[in-house]
Protein backbone atom coordinates (compact mmCIF):
# COMPACT_ATOMS: atom_id res chain seq x y z
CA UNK A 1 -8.78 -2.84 -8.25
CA UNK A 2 -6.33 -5.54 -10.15
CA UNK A 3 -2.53 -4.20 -10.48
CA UNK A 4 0.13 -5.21 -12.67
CA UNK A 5 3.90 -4.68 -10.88
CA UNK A 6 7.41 -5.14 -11.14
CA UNK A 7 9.53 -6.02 -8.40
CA UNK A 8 13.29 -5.87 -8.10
CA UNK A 9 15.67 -7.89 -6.39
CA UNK A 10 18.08 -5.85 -4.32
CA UNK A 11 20.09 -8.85 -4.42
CA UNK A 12 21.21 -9.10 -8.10
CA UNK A 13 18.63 -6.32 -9.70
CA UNK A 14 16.51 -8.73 -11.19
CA UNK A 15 12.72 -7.98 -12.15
CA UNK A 16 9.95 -10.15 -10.90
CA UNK A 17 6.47 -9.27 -13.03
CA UNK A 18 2.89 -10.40 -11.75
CA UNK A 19 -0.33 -9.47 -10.89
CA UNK A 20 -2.71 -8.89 -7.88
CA UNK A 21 -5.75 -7.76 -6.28
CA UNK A 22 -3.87 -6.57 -3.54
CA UNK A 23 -0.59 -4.67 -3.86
CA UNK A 24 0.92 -3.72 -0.86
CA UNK A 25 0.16 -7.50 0.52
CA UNK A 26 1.29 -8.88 -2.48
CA UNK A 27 5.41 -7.07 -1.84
CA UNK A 28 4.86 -8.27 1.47
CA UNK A 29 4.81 -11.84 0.52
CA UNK A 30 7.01 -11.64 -1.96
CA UNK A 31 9.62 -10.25 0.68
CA UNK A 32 8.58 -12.91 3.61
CA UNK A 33 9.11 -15.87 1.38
CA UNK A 34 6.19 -16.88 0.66
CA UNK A 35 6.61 -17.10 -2.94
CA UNK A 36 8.77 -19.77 -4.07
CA UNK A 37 10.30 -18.20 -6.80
CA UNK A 38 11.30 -15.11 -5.34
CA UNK A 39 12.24 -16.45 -2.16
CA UNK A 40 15.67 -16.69 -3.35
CA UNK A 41 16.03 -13.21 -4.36
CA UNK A 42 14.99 -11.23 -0.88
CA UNK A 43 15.00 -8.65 -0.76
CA UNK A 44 12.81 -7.40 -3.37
CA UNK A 45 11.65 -3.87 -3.95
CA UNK A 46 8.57 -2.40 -5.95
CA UNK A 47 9.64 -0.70 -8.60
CA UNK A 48 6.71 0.25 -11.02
CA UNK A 49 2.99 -0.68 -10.72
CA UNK A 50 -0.16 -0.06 -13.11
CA UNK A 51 -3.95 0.08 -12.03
CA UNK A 52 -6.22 -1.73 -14.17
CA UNK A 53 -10.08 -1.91 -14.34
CA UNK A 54 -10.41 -5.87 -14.24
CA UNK A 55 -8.40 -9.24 -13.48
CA UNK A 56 -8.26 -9.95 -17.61
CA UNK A 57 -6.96 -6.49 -18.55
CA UNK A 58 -4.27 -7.07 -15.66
CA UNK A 59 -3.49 -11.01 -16.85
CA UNK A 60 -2.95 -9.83 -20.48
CA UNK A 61 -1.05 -7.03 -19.30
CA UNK A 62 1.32 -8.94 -16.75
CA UNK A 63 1.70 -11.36 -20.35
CA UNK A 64 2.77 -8.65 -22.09
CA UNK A 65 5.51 -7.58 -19.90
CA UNK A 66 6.61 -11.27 -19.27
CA UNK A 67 6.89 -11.58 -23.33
CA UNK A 68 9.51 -8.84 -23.95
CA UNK A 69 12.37 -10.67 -21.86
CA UNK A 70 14.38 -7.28 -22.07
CA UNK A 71 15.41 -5.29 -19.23
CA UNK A 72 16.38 -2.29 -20.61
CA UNK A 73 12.42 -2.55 -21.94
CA UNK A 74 11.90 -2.40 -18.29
CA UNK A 75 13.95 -0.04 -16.85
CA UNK A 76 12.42 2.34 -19.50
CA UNK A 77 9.05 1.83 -18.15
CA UNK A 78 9.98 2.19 -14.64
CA UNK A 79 12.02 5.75 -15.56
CA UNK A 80 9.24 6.66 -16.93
CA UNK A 81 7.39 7.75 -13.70
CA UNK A 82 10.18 9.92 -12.90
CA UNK A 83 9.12 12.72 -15.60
């Protein structure tokens, strides 16, 4: 299974968007480092994820997200799993 996710910083509440084949190892990088552009951000929390069928629906997806620059956009999505 591919996922599409959004981290955020507990730092300064910043999102992080990407994709992955493996979720729960994926946070755990992100949070030990070993991703240079969230390294400075630690710790980060996952806030919202989506399952997709393959690695092209979850790349166009994770591009999608990426193009809308708008938190509020994303805060939105992410409130919208607490219906």
């Amino acid at each position: 299974m591919n996922y599409v996710y959004i981290l955020q910083s507990e730092v300064d509440n910043s999102f992080y968007i990407g994709f992955t084949e493996n979720l729960e190892k994926r946070v755990e990088q992100h949070n030990n480092g070993e991703s240079i552009y969230t390294s400075r951000k630690i710790p980060w929390k996952l806030v919202y994820f989506e399952e997709m069928s393959s690695k092209t629906e979850a790349i166009k997806r994770e591009r999608f997200l990426k193009a809308q620059k708008n938190k509020i956009f994303y805060q939105r999505l992410i409130n919208s799993l607490d219906r």
